[in-house]
PDB file of N, CA and C in Angstrom:
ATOM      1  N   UNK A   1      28.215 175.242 106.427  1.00  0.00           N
ATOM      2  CA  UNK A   1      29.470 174.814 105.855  1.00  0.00           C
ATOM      3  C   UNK A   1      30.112 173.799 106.802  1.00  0.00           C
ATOM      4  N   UNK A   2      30.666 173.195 106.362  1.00  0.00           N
ATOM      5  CA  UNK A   2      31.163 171.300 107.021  1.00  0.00           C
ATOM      6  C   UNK A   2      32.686 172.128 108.027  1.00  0.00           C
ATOM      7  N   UNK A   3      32.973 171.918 109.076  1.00  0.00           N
ATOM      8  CA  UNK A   3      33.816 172.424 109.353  1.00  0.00           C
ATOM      9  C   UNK A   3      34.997 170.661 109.222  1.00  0.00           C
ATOM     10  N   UNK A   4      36.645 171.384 109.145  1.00  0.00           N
ATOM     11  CA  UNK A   4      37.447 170.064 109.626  1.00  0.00           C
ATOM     12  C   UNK A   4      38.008 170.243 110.525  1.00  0.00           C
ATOM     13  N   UNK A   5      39.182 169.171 111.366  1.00  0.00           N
ATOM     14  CA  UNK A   5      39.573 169.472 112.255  1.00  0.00           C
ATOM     15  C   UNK A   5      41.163 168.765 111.804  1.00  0.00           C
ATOM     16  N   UNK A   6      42.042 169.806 112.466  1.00  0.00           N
ATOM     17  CA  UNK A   6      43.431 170.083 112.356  1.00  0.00           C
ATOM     18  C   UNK A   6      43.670 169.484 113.309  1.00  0.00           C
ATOM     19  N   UNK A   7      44.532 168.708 113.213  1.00  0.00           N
ATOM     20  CA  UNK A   7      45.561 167.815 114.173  1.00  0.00           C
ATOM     21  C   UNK A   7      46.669 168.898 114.362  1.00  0.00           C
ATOM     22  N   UNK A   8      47.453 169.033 115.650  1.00  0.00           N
ATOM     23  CA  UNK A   8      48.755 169.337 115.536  1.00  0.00           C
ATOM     24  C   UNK A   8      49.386 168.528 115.997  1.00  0.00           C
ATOM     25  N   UNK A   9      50.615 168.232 115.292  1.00  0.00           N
ATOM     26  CA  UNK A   9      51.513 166.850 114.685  1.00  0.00           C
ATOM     27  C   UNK A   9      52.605 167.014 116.370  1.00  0.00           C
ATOM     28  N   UNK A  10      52.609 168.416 116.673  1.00  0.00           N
ATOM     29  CA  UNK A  10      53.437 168.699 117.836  1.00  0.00           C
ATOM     30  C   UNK A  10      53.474 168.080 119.343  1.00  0.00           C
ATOM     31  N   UNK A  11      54.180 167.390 119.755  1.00  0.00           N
ATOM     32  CA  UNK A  11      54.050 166.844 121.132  1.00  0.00           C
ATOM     33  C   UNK A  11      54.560 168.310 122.370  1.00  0.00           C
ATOM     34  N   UNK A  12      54.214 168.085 123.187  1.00  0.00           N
ATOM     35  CA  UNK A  12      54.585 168.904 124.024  1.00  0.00           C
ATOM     36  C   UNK A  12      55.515 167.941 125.142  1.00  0.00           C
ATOM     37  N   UNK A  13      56.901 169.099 124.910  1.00  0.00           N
ATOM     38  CA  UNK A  13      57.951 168.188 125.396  1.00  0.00           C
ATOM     39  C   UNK A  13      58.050 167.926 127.391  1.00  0.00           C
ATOM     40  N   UNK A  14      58.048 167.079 127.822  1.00  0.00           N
ATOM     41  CA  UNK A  14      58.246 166.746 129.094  1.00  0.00           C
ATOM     42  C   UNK A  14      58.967 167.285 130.135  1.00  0.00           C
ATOM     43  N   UNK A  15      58.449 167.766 131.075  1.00  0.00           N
ATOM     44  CA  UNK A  15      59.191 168.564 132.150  1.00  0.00           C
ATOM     45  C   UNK A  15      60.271 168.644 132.615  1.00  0.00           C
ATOM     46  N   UNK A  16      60.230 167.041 132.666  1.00  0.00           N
ATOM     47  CA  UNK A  16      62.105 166.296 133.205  1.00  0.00           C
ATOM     48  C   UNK A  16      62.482 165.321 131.711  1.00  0.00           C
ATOM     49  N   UNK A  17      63.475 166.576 131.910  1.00  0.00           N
ATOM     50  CA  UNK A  17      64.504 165.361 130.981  1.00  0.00           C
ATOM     51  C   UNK A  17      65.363 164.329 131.276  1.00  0.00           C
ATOM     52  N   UNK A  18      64.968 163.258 130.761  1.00  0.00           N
ATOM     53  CA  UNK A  18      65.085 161.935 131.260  1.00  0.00           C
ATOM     54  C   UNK A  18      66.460 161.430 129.654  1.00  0.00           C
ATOM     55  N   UNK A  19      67.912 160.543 130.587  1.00  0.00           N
ATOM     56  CA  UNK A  19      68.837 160.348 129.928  1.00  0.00           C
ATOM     57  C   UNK A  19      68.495 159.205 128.833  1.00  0.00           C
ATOM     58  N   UNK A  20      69.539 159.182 127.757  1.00  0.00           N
ATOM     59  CA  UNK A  20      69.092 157.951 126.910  1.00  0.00           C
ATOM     60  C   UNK A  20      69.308 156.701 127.888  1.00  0.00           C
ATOM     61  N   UNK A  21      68.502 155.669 127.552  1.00  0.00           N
ATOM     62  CA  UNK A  21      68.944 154.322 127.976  1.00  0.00           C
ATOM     63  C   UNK A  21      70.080 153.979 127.354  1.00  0.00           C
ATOM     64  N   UNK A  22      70.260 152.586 128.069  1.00  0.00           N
ATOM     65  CA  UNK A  22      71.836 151.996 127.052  1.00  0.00           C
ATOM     66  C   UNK A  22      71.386 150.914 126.334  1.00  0.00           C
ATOM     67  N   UNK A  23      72.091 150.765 125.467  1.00  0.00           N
ATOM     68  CA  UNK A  23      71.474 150.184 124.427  1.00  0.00           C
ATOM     69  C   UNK A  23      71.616 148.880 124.958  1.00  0.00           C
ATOM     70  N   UNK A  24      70.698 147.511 124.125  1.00  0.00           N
ATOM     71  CA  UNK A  24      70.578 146.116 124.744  1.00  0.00           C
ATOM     72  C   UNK A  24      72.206 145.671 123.908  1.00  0.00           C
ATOM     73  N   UNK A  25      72.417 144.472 124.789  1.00  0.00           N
ATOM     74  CA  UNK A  25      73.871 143.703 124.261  1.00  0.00           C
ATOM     75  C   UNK A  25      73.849 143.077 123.358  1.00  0.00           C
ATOM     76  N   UNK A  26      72.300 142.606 122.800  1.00  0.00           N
ATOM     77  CA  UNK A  26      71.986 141.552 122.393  1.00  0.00           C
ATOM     78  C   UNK A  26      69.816 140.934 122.538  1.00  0.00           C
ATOM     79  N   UNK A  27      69.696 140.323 121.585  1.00  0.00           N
ATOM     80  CA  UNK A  27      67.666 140.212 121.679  1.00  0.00           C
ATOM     81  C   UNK A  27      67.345 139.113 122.216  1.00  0.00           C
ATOM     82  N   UNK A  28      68.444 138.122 122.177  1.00  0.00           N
ATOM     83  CA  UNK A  28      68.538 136.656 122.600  1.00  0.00           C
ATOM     84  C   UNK A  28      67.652 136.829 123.863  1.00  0.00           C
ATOM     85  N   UNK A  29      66.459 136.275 124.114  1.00  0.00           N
ATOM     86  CA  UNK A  29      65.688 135.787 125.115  1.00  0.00           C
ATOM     87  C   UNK A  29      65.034 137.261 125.570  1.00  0.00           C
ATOM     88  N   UNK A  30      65.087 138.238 124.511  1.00  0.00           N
ATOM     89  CA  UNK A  30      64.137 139.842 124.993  1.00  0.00           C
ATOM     90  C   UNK A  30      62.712 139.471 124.848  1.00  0.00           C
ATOM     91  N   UNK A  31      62.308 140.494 125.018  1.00  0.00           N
ATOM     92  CA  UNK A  31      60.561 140.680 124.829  1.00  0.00           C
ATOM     93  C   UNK A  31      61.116 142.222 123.695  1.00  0.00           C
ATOM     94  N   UNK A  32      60.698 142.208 122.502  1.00  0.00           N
ATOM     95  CA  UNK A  32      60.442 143.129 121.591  1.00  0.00           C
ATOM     96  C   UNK A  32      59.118 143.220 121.628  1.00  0.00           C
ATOM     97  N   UNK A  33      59.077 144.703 121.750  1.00  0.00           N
ATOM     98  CA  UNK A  33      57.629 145.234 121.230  1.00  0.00           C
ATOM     99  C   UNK A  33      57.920 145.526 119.655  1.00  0.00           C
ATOM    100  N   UNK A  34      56.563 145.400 119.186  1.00  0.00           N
ATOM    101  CA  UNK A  34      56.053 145.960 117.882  1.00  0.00           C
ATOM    102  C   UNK A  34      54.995 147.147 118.101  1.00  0.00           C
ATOM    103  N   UNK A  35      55.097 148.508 117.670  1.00  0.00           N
ATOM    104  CA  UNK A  35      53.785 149.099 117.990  1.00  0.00           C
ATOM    105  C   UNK A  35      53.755 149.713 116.265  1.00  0.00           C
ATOM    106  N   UNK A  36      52.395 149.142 116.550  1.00  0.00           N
ATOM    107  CA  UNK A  36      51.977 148.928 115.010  1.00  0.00           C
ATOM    108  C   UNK A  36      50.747 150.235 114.343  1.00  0.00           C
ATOM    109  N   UNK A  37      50.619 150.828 113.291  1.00  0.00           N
ATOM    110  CA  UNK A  37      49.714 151.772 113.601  1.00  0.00           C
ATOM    111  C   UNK A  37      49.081 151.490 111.856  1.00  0.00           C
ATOM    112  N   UNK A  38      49.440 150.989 110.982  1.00  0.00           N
ATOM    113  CA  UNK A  38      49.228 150.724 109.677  1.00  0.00           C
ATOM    114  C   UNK A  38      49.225 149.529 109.129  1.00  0.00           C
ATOM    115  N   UNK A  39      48.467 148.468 108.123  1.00  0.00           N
ATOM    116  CA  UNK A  39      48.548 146.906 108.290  1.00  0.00           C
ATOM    117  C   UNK A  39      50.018 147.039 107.487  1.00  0.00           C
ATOM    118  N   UNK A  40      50.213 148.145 106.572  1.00  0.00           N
ATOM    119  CA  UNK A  40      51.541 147.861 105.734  1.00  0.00           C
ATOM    120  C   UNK A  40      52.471 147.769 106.719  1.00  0.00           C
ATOM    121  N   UNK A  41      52.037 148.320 107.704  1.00  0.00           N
ATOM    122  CA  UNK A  41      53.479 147.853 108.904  1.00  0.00           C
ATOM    123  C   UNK A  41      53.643 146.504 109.354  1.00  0.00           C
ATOM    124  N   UNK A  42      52.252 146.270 109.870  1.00  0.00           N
ATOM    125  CA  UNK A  42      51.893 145.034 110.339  1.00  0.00           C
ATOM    126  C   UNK A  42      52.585 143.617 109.618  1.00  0.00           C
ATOM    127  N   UNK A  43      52.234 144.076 108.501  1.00  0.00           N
ATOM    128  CA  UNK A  43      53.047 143.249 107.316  1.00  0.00           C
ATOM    129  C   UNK A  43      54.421 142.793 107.143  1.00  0.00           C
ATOM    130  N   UNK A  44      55.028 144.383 107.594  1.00  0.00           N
ATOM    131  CA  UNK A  44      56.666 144.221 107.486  1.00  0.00           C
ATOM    132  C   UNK A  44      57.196 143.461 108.800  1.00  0.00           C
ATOM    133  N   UNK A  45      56.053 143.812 110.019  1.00  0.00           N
ATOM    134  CA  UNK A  45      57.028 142.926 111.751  1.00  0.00           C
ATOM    135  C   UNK A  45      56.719 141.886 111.294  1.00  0.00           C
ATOM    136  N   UNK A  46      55.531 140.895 110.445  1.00  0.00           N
ATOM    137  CA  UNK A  46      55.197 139.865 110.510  1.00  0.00           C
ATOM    138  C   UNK A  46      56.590 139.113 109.953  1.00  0.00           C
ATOM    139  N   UNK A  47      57.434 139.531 108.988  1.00  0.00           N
ATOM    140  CA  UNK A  47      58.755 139.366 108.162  1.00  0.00           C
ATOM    141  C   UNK A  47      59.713 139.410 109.596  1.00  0.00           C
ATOM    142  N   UNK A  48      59.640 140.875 110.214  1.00  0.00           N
ATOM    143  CA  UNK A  48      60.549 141.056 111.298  1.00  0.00           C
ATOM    144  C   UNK A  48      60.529 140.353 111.858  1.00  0.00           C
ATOM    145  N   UNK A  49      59.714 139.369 112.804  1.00  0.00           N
ATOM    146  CA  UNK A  49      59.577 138.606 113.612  1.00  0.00           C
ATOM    147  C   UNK A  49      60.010 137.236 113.002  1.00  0.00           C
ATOM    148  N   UNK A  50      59.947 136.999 111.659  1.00  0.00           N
ATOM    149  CA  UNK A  50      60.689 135.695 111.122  1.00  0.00           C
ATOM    150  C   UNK A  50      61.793 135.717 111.784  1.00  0.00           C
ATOM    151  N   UNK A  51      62.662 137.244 110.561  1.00  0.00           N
ATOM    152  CA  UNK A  51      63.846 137.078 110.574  1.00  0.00           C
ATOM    153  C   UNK A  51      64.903 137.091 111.897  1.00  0.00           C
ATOM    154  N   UNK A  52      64.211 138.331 112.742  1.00  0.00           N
ATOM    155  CA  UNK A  52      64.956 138.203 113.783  1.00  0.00           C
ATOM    156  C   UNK A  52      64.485 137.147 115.517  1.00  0.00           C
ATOM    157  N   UNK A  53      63.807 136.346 114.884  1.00  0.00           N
ATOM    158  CA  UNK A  53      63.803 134.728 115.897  1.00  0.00           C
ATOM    159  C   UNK A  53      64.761 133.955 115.461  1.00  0.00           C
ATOM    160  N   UNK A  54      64.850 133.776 113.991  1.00  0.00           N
ATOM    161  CA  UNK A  54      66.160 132.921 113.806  1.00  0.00           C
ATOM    162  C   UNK A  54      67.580 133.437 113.499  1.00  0.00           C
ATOM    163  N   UNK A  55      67.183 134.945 113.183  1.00  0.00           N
ATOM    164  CA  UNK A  55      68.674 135.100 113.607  1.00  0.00           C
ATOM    165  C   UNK A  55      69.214 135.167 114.873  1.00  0.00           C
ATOM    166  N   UNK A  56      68.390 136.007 115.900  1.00  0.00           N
ATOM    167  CA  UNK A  56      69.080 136.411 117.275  1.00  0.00           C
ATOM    168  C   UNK A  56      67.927 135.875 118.241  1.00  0.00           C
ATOM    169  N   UNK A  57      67.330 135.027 118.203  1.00  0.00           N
ATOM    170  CA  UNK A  57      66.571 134.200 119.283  1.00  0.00           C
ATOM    171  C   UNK A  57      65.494 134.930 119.836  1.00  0.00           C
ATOM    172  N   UNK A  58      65.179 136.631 119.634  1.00  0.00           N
ATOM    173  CA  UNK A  58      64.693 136.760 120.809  1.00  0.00           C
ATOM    174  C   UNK A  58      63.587 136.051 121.062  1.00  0.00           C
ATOM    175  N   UNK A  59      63.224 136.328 122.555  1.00  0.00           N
ATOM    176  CA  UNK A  59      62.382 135.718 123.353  1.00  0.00           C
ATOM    177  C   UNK A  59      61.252 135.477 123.133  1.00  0.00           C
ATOM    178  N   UNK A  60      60.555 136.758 122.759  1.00  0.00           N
ATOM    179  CA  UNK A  60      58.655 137.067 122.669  1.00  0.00           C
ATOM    180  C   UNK A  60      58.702 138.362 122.007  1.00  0.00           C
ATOM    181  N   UNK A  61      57.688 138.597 120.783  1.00  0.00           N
ATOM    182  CA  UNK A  61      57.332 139.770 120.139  1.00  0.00           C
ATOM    183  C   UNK A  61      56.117 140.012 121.678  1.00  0.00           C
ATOM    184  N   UNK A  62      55.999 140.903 121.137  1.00  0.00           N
ATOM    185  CA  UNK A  62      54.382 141.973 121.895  1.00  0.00           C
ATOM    186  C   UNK A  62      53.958 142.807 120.911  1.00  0.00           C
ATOM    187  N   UNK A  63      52.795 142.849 120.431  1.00  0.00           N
ATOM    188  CA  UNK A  63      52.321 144.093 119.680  1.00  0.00           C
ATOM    189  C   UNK A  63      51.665 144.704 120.359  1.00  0.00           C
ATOM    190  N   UNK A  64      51.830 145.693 120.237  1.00  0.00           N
ATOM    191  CA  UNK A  64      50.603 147.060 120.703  1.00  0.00           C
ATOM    192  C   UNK A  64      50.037 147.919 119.057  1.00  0.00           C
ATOM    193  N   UNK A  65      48.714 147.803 118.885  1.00  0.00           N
ATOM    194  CA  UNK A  65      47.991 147.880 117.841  1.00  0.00           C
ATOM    195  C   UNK A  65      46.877 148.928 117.974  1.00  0.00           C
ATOM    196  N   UNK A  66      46.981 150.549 118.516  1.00  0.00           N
ATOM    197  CA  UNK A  66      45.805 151.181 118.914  1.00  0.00           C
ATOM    198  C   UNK A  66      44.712 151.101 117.801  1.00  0.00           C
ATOM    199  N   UNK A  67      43.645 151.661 118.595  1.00  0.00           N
ATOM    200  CA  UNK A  67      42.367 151.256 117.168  1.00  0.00           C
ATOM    201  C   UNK A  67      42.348 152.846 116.680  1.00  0.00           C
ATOM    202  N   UNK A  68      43.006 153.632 116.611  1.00  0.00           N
ATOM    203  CA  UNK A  68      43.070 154.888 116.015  1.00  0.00           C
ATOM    204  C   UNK A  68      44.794 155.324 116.505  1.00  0.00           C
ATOM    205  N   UNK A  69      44.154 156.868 116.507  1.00  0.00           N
ATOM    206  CA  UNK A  69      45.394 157.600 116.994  1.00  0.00           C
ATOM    207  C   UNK A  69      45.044 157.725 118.700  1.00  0.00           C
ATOM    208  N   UNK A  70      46.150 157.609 118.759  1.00  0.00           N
ATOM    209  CA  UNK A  70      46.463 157.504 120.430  1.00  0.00           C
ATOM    210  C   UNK A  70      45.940 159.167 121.095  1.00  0.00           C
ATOM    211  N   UNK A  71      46.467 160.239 120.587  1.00  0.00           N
ATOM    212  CA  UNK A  71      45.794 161.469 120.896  1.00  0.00           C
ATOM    213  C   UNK A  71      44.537 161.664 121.315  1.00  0.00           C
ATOM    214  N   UNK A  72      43.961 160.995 120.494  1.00  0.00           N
ATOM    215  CA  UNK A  72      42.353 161.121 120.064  1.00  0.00           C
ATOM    216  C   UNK A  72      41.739 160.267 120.755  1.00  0.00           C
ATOM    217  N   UNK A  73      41.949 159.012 121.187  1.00  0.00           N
ATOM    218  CA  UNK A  73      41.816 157.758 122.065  1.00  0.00           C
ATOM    219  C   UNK A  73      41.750 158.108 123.570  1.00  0.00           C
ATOM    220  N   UNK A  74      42.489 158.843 123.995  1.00  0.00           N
ATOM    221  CA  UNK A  74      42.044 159.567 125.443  1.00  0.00           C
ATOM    222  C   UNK A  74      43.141 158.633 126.326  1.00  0.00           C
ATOM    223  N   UNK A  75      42.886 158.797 127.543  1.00  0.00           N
ATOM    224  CA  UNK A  75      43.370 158.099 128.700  1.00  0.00           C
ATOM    225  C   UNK A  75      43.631 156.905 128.382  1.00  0.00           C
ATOM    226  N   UNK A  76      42.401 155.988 128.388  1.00  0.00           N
ATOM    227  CA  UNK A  76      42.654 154.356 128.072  1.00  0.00           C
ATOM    228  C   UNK A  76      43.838 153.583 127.161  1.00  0.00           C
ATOM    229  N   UNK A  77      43.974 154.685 126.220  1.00  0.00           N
ATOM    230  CA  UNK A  77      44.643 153.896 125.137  1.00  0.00           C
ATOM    231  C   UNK A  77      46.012 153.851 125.447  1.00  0.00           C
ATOM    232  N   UNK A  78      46.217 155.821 126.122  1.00  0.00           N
ATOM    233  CA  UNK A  78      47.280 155.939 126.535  1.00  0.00           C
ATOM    234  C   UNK A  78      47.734 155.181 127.924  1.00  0.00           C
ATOM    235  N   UNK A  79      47.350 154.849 128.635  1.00  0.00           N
ATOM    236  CA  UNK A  79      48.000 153.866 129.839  1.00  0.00           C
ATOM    237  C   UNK A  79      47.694 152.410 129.229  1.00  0.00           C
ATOM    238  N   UNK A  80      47.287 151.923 128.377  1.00  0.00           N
ATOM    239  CA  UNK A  80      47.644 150.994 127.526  1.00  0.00           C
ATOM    240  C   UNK A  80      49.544 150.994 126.560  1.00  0.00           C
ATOM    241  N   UNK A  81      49.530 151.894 126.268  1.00  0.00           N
ATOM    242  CA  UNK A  81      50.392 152.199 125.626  1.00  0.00           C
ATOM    243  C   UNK A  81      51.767 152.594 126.963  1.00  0.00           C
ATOM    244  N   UNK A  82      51.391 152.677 127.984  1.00  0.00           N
ATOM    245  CA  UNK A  82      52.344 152.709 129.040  1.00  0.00           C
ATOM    246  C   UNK A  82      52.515 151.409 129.073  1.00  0.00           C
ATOM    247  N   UNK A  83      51.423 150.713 129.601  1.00  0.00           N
ATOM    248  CA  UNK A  83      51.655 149.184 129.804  1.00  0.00           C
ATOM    249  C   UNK A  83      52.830 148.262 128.925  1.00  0.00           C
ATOM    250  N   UNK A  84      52.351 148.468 127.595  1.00  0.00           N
ATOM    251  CA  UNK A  84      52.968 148.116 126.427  1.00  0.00           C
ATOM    252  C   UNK A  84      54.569 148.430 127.236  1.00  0.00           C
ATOM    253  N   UNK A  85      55.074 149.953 127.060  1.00  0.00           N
ATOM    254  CA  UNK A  85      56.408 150.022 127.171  1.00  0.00           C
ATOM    255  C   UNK A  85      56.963 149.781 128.482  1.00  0.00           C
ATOM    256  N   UNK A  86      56.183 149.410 129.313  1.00  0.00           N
ATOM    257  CA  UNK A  86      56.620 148.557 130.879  1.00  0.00           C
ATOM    258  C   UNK A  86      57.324 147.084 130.586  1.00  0.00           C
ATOM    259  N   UNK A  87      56.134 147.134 129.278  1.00  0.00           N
ATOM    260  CA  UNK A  87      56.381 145.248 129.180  1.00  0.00           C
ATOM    261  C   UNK A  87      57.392 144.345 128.198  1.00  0.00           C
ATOM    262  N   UNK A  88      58.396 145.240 127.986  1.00  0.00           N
ATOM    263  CA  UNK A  88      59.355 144.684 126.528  1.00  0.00           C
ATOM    264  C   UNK A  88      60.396 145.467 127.353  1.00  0.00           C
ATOM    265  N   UNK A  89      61.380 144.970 126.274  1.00  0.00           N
ATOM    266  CA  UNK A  89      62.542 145.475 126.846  1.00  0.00           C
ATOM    267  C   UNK A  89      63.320 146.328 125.675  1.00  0.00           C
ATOM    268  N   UNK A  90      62.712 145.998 124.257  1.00  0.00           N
ATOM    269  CA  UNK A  90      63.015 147.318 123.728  1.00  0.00           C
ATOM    270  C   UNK A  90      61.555 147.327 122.556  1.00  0.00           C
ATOM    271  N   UNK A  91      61.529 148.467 121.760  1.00  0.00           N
ATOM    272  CA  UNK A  91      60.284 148.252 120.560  1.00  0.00           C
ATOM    273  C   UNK A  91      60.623 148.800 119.286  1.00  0.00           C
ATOM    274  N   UNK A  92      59.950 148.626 118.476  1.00  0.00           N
ATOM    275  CA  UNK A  92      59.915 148.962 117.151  1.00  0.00           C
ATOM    276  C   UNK A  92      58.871 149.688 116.616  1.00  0.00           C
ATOM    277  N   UNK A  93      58.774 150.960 116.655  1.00  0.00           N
ATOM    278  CA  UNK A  93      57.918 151.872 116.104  1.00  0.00           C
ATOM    279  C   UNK A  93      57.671 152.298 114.779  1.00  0.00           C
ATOM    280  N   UNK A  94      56.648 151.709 114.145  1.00  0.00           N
ATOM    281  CA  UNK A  94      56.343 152.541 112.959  1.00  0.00           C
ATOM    282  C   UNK A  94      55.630 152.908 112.526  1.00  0.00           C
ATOM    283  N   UNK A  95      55.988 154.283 112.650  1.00  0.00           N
ATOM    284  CA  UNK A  95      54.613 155.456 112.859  1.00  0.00           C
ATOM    285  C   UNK A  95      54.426 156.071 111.125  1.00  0.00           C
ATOM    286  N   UNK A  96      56.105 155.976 110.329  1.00  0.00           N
ATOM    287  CA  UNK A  96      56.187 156.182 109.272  1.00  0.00           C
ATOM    288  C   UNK A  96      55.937 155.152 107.968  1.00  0.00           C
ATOM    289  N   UNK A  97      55.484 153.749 107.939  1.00  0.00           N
ATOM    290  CA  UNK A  97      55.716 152.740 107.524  1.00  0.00           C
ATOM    291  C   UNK A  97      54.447 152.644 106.519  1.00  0.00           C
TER     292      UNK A  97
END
């Protein structure tokens, strides 16, 4: 019999709790990340990235695009995905999209 395998959707929460950031003043000259996980998403930053260059200037998109799920991807993907949030100054996640 074929067995499947169950994801659990649950993160396991972090030792130190770490405060919210403060929010940006403004995108004018940011680095936005995009982290992208679906092309229907992909689709919608490609719009995002129109609209908000000419409305609020920012600086530089970044995408981060894993080739699966990050869980499952191991180490690599995940200190990739560190990198990513080292390198912007804020992002856009859509995990639901």
């Amino acid at each position: 019999m074929p067995t499947i395998e169950l994801l659990d959707p649950i993160g396991h929460a972090p030792e130190q709790r770490r405060g919210l950031i403060h929010p940006l003043e403004g995108l004018e000259g940011k680095r936005l990340g995009l982290r992208i996980q679906w092309a229907s998403f992909d689709k919608f930053c490609n719009r995002l990235e129109k609209d908000l260059s000419a409305q609020h200037h920012v600086g530089q998109f970044v995408r981060f695009m894993p080739q699966g799920r990050v869980a499952k991807l191991g180490r690599e993907t995940a200190q990739e995905l560190k990198r990513f949030a080292t390198e912007v100054d804020a992002a856009v996640v859509g995990l639901a999209a």
